[in-house]
Protein backbone atom coordinates (compact mmCIF):
# COMPACT_ATOMS: atom_id res chain seq x y z
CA UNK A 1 69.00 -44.34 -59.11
CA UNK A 2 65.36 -43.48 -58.28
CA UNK A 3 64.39 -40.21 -56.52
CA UNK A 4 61.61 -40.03 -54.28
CA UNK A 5 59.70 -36.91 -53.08
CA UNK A 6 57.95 -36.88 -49.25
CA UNK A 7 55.13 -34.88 -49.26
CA UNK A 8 53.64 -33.81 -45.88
CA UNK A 9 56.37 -34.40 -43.74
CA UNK A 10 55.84 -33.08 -39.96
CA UNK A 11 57.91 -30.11 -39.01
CA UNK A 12 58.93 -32.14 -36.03
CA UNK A 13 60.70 -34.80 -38.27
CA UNK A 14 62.39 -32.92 -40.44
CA UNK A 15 64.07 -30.82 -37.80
CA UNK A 16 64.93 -34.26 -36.02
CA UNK A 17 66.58 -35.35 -39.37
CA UNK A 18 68.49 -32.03 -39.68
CA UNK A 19 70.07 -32.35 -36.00
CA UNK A 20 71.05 -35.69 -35.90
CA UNK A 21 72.34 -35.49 -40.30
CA UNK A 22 74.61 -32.16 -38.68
CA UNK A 23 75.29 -34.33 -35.45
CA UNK A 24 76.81 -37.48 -37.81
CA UNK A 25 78.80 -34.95 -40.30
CA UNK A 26 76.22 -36.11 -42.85
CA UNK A 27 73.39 -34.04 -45.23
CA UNK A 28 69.67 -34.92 -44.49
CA UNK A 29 69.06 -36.44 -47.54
CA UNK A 30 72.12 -38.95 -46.79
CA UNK A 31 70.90 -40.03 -43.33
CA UNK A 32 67.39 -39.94 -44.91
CA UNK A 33 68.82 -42.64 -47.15
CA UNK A 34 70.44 -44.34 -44.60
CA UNK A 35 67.46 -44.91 -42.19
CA UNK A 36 65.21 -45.97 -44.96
CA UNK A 37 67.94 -48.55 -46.05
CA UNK A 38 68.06 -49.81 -42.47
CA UNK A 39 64.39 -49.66 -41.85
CA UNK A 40 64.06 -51.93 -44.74
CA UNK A 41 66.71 -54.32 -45.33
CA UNK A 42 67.77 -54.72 -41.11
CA UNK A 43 70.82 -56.49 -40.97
CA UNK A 44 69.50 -59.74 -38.99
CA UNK A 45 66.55 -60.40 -41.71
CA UNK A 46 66.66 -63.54 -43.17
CA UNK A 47 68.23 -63.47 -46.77
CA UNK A 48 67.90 -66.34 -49.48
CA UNK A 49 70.80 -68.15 -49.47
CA UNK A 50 70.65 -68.08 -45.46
CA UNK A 51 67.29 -69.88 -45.67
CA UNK A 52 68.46 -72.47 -48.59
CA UNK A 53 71.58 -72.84 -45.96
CA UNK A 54 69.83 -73.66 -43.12
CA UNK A 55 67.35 -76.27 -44.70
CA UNK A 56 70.32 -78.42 -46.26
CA UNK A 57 72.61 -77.59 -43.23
CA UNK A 58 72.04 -81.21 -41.68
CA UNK A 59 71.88 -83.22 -44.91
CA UNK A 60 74.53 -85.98 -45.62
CA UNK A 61 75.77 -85.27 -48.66
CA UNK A 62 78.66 -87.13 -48.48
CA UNK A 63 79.17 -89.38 -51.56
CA UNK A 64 76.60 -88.03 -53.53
CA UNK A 65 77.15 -86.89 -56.87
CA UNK A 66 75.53 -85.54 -59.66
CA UNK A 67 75.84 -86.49 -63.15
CA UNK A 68 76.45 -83.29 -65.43
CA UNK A 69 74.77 -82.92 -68.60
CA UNK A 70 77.66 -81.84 -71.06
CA UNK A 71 75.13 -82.09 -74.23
CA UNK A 72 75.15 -78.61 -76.72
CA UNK A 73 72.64 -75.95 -76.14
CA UNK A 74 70.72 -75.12 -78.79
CA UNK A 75 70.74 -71.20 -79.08
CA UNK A 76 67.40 -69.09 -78.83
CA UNK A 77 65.68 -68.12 -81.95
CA UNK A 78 63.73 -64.68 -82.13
CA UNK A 79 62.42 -65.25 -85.61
């Protein structure tokens, strides 16, 4: 895993982080992780596959089927 280093960090914050890390039972540098994970992945963002979902979510695809293509790969060659 990466490690990251926050320079310049206002006294103010880091004694905010310290309370509420002893306040949860945690260290500061787990909450730290914690808030940055929820600050950027929030759990009603819009993932991938929930976008590909909702565009095909009304399409009748009864009936349809694909043909698969059972022919032999040929293997990469590096050489």
């Amino acid at each position: 895993m990466a490690q990251i280093t926050i320079r310049q960090l206002p006294d103010e914050v880091h004694r905010a982080l310290k309370t509420q890390a002893r306040a949860q039972g945690k260290s500061a540098e787990a909450l730290a992780r914690s808030l940055l994970r929820r600050g950027l992945f929030p759990a009603d963002r819009l993932r991938p596959g929930d976008l590909l979902q909702s565009i095909w979510k009304d399409a009748n695809l009864d009936g349809v089927s694909f043909e698969r293509d059972h022919s032999d790969i040929d293997a990469a060659s590096f050489e």
